[in-house]
Protein backbone atom coordinates (compact mmCIF):
# COMPACT_ATOMS: atom_id res chain seq x y z
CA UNK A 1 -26.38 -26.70 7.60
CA UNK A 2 -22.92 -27.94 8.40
CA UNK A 3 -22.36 -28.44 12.34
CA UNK A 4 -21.91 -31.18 14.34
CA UNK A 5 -25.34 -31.77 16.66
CA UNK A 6 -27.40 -34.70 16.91
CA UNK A 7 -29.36 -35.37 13.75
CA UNK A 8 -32.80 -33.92 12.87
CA UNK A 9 -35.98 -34.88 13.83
CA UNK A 10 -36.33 -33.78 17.26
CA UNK A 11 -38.86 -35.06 18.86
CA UNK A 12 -40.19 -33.86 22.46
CA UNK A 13 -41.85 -37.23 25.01
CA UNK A 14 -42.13 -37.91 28.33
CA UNK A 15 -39.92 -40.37 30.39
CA UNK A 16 -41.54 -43.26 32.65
CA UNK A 17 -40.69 -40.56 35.88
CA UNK A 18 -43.09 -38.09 33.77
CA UNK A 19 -39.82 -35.96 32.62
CA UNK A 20 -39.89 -34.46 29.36
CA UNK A 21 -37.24 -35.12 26.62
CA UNK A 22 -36.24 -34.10 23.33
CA UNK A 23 -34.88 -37.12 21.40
CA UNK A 24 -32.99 -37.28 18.21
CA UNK A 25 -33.85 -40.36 15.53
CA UNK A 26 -32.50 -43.85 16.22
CA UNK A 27 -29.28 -44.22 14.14
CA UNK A 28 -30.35 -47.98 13.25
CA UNK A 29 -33.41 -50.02 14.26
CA UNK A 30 -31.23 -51.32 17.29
CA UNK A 31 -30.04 -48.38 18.72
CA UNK A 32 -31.04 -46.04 21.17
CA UNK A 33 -32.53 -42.53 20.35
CA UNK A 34 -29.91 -40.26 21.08
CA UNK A 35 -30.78 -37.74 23.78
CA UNK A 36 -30.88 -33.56 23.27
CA UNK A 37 -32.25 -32.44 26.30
CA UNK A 38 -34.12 -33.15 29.37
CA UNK A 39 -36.27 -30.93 31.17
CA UNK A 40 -36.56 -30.51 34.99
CA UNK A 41 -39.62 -32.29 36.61
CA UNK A 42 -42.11 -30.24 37.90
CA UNK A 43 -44.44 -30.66 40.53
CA UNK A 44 -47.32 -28.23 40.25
CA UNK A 45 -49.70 -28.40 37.21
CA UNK A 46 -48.42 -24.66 35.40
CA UNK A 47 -44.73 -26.04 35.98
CA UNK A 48 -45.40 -29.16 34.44
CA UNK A 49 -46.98 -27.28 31.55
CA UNK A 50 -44.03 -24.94 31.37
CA UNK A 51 -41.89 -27.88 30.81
CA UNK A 52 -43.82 -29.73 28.19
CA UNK A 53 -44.04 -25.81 26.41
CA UNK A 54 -39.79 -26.02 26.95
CA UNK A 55 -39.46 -29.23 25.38
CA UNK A 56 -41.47 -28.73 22.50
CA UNK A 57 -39.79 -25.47 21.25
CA UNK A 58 -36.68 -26.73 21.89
CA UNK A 59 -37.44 -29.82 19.64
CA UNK A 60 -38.42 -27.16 16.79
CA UNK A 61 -34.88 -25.70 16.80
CA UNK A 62 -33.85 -28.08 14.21
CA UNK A 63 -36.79 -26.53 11.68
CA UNK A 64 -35.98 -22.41 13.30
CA UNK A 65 -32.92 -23.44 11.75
CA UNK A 66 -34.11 -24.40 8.60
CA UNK A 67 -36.44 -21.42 8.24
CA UNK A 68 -33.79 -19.10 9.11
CA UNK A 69 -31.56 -20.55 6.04
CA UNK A 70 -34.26 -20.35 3.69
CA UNK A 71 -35.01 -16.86 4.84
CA UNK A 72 -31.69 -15.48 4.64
CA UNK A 73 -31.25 -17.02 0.89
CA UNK A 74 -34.64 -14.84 0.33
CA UNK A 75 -33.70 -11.81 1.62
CA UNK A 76 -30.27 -12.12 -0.38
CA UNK A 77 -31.81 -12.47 -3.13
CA UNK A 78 -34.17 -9.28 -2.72
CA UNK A 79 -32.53 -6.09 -3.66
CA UNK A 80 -33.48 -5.00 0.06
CA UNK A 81 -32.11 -1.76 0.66
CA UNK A 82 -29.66 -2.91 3.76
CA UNK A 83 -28.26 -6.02 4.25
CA UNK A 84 -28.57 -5.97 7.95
CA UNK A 85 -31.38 -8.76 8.19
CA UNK A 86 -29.24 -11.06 6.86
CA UNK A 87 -25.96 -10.19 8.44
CA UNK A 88 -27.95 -10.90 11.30
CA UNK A 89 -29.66 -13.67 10.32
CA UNK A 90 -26.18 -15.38 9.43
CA UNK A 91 -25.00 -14.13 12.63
CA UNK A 92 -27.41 -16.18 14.44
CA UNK A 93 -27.24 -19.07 12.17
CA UNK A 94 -23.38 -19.22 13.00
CA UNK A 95 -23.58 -18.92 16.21
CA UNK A 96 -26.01 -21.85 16.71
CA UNK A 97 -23.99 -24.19 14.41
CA UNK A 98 -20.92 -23.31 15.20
CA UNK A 99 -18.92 -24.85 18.37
């Protein structure tokens, strides 16, 4: 994958304040961890759940991506009798690698 997004692993944590984050790695031992995302605090219990849920799919987005690659080289390869899984499976890989 060719695009120009903060490096993989993400990882989802919370913050001191009890936010949740999704970090990328440190570039170097010194630096910071490069923030993705951060997700809303939430004040009731089932928000606060709702959040941590958030944060950890979107820190999986780097391996979705990875799976979808690897599938769409499978289904290429297959003789399947349309090609529409992975016209749209390249669709969606563009489209979420491309700015």
């Amino acid at each position: 994958m060719n695009s120009p997004h903060t490096p993989f692993p993400w990882k989802a944590r919370k913050d001191e304040q009890g936010w949740m984050e999704v970090y990328g790695p440190k570039p170097d031992r010194d630096a910071f961890s490069p923030r993705v995302c951060t997700m809303p605090y939430y004040r009731t219990r089932e928000d606060k759940a709702i959040g941590e849920a958030d944060a950890r799919l979107v820190a999986m987005i780097p391996e979705f991506l990875e799976a979808l690659e690897m599938a769409k080289s499978v289904i290429e390869e297959l003789e399947y009798p349309s090609d529409a899984p992975a016209r749209k499976i390249a669709d969606l890989l563009t489209r979420a690698t491309q700015p």
